[in-house]
N, C-alpha and C. Protein backbone atom coordinates (compact mmCIF):
# COMPACT_ATOMS: atom_id res chain seq x y z
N UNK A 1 0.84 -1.18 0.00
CA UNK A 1 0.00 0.00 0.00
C UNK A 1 0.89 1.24 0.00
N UNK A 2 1.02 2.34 -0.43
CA UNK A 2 1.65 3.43 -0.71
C UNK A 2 1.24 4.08 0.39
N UNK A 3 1.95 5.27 0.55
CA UNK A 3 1.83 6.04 1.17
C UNK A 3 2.01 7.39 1.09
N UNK A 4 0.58 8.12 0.86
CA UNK A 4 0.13 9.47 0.32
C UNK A 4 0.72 10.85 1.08
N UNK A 5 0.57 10.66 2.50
CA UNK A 5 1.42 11.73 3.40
C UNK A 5 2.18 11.45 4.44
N UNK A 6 2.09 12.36 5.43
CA UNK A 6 2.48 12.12 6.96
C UNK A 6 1.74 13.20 7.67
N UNK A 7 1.13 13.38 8.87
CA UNK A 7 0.69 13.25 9.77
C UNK A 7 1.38 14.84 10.25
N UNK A 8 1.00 15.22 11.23
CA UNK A 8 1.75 16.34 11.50
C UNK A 8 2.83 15.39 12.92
N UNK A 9 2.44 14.42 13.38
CA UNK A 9 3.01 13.85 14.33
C UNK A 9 4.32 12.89 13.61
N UNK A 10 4.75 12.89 11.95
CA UNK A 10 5.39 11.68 11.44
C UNK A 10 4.68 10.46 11.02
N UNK A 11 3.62 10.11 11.77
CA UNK A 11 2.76 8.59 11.53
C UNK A 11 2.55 8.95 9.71
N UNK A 12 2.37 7.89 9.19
CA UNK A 12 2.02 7.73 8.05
C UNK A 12 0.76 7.72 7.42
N UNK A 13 -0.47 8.43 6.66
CA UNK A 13 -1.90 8.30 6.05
C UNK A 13 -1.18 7.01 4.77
N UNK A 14 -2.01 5.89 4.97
CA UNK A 14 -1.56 4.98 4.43
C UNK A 14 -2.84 4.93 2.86
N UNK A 15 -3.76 5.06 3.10
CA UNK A 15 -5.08 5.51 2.39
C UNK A 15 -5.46 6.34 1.83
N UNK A 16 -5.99 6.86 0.77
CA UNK A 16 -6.17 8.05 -0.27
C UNK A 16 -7.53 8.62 0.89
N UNK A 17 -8.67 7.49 1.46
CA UNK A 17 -9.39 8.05 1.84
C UNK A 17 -9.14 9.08 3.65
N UNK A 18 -8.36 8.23 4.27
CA UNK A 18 -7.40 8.89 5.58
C UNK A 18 -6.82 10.45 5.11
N UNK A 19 -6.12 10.48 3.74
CA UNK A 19 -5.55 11.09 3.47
C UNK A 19 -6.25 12.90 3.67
N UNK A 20 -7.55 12.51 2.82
CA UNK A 20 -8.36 13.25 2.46
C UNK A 20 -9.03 13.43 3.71
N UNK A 21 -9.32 12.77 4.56
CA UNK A 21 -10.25 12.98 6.02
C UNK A 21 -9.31 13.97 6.45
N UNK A 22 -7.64 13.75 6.59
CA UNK A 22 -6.99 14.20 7.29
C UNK A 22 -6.80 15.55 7.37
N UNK A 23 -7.04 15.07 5.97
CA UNK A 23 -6.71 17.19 5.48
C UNK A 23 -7.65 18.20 5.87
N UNK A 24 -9.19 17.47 5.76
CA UNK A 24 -10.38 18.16 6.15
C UNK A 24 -10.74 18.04 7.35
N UNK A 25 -9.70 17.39 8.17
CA UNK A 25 -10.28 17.68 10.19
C UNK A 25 -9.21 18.65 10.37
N UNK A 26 -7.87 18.66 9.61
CA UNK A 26 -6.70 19.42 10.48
C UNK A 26 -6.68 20.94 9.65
N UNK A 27 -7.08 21.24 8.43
CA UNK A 27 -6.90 22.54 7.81
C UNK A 27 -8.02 23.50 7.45
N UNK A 28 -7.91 24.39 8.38
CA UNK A 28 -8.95 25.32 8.88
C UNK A 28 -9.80 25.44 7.72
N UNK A 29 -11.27 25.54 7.62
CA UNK A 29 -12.35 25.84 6.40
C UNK A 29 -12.05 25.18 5.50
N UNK A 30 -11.42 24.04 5.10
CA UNK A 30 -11.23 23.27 4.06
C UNK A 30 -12.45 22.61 3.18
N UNK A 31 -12.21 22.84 2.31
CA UNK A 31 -13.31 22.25 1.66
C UNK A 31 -12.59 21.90 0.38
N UNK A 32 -13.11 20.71 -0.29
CA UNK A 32 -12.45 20.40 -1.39
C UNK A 32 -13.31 19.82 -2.79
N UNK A 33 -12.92 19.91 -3.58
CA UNK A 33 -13.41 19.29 -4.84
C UNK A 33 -12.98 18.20 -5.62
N UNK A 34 -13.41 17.82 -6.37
CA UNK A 34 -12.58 16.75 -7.48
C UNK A 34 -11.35 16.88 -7.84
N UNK A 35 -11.14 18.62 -8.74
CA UNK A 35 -10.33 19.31 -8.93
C UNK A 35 -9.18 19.78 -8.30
N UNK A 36 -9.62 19.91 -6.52
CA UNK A 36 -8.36 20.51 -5.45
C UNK A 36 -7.85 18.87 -5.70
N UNK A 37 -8.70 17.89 -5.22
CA UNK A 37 -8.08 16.63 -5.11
C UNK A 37 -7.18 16.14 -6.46
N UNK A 38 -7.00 16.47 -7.48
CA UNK A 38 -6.45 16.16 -8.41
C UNK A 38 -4.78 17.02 -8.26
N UNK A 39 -5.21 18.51 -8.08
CA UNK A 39 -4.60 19.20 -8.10
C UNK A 39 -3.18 18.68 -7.00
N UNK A 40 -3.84 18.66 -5.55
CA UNK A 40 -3.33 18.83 -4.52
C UNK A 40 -2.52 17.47 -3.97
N UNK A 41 -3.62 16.56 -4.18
CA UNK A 41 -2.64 15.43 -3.97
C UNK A 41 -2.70 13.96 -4.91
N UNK A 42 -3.21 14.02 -6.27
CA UNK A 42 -3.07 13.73 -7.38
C UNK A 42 -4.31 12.35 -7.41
N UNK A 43 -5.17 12.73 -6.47
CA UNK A 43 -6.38 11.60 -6.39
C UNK A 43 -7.62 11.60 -7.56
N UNK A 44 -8.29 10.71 -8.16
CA UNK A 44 -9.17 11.20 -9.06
C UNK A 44 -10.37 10.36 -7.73
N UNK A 45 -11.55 10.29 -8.58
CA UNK A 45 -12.48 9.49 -8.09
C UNK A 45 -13.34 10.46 -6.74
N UNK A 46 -13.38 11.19 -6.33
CA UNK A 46 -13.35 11.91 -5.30
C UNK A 46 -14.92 11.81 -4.84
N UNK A 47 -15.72 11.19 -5.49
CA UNK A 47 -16.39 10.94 -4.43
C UNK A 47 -16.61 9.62 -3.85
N UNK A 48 -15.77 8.03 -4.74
CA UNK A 48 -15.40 6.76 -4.24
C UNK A 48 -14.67 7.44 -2.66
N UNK A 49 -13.66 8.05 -3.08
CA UNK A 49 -12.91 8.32 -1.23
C UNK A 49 -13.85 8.86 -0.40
N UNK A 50 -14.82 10.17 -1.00
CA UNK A 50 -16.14 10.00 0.55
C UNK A 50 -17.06 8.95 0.69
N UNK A 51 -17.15 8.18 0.28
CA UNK A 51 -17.80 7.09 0.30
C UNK A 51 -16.74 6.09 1.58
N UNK A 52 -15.66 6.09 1.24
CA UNK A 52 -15.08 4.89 1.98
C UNK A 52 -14.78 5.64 3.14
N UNK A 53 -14.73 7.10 3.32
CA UNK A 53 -14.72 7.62 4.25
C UNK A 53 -15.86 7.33 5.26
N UNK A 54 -17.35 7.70 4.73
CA UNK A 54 -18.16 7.70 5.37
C UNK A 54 -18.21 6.36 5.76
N UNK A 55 -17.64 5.27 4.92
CA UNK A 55 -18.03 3.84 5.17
C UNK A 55 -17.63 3.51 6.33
N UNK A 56 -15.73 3.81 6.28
CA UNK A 56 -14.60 3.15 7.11
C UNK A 56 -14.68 4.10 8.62
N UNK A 57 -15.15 4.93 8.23
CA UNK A 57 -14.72 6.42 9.09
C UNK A 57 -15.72 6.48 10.06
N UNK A 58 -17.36 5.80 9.89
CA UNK A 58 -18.09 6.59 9.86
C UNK A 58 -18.54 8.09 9.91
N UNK A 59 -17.82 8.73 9.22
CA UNK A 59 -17.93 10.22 8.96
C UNK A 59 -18.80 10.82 7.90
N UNK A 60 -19.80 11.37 8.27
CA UNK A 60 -20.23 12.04 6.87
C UNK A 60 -20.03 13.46 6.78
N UNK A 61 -19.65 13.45 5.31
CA UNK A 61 -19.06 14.83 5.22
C UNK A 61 -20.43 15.50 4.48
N UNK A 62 -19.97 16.98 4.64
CA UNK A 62 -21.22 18.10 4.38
C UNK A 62 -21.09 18.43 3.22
N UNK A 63 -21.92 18.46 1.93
CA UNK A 63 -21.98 18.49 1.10
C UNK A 63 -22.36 19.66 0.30
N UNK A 64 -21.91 20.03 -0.87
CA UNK A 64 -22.82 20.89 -1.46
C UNK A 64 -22.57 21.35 -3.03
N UNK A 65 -23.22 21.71 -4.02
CA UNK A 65 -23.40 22.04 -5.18
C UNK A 65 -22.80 23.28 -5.42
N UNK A 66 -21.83 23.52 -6.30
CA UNK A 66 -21.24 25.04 -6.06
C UNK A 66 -21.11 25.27 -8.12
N UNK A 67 -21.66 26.24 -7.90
CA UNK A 67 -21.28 26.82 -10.10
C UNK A 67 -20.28 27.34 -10.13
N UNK A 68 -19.25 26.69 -11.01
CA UNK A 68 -17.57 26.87 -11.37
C UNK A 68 -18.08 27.29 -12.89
N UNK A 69 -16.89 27.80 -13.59
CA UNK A 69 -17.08 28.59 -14.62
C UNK A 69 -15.99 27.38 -15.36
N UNK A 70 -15.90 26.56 -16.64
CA UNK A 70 -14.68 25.67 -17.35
C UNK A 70 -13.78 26.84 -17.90
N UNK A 71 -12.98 26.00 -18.27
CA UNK A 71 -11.88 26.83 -18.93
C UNK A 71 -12.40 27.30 -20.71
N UNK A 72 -13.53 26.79 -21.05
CA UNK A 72 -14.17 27.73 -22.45
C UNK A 72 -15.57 28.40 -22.15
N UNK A 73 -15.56 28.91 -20.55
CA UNK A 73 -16.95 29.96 -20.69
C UNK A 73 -18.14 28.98 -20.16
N UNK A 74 -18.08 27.97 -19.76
CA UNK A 74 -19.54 27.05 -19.81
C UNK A 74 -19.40 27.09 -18.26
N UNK A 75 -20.89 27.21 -17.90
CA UNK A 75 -21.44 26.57 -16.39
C UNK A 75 -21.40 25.58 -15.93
N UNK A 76 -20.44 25.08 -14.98
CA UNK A 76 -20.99 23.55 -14.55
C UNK A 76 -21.10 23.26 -13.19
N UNK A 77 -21.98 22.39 -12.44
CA UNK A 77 -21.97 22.35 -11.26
C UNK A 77 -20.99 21.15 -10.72
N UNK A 78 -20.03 21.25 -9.37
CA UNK A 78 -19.24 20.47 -8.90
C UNK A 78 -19.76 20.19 -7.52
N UNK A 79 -19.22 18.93 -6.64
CA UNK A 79 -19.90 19.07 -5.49
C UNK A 79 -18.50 19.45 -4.76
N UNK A 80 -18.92 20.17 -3.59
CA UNK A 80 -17.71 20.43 -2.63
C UNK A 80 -18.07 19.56 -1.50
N UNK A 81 -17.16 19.14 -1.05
CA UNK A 81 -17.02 18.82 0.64
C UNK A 81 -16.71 19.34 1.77
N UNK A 82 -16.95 19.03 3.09
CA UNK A 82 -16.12 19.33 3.83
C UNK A 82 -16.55 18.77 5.21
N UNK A 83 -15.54 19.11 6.26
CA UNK A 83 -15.62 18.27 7.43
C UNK A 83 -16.22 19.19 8.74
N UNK A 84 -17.53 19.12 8.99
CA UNK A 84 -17.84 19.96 10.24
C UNK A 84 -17.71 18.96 11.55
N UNK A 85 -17.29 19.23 12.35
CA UNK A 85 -17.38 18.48 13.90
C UNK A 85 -18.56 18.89 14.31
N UNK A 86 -19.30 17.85 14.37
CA UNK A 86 -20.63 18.39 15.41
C UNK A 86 -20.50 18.54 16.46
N UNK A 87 -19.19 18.52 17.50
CA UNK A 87 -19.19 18.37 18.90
C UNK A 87 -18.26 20.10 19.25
N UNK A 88 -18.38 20.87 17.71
CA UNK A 88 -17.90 22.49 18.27
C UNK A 88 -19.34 22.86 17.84
């Protein structure tokens, strides 16, 4: 199994889906897309990893529909994510 980051402690995110949890409990207002995830840490599939998130994790992340503009002028809708703690 590869290994996508490290931890702010050294431990290793061994999982694309850890990876992605990790980023969205530890980095303030994070929210991400298909696109950041491609961009940022070279994942496609992005909503298979909230899925195994919510599966493995039980976490469900907060969802939502946001209008991005493509690179020739056209409307399209993407979903964003992100991680709220219900216990703040």
């Amino acid at each position: 199994m590869a290994n996508y980051g490290y931890r702010v402690d050294g431990s290793t995110l061994k999982t694309q889906w850890e990876t992605i949890l990790y980023y969205l409990q530890t980095t303030p207002e994070a929210r991400i897309t298909s696109w950041v995830a491609i961009k940022e840490f070279g994942f496609t599939r992005l909503s298979d990893i909230v899925y195994k998130i919510e599966k493995h994790a039980g976490i469900i992340l907060k969802r939502r529909k946001v209008l991005v503009t493509t690179r020739y002028g056209g409307k399209v809708y993407v979903t964003e994510y992100w991680y709220e703690d219900e216990n703040n």
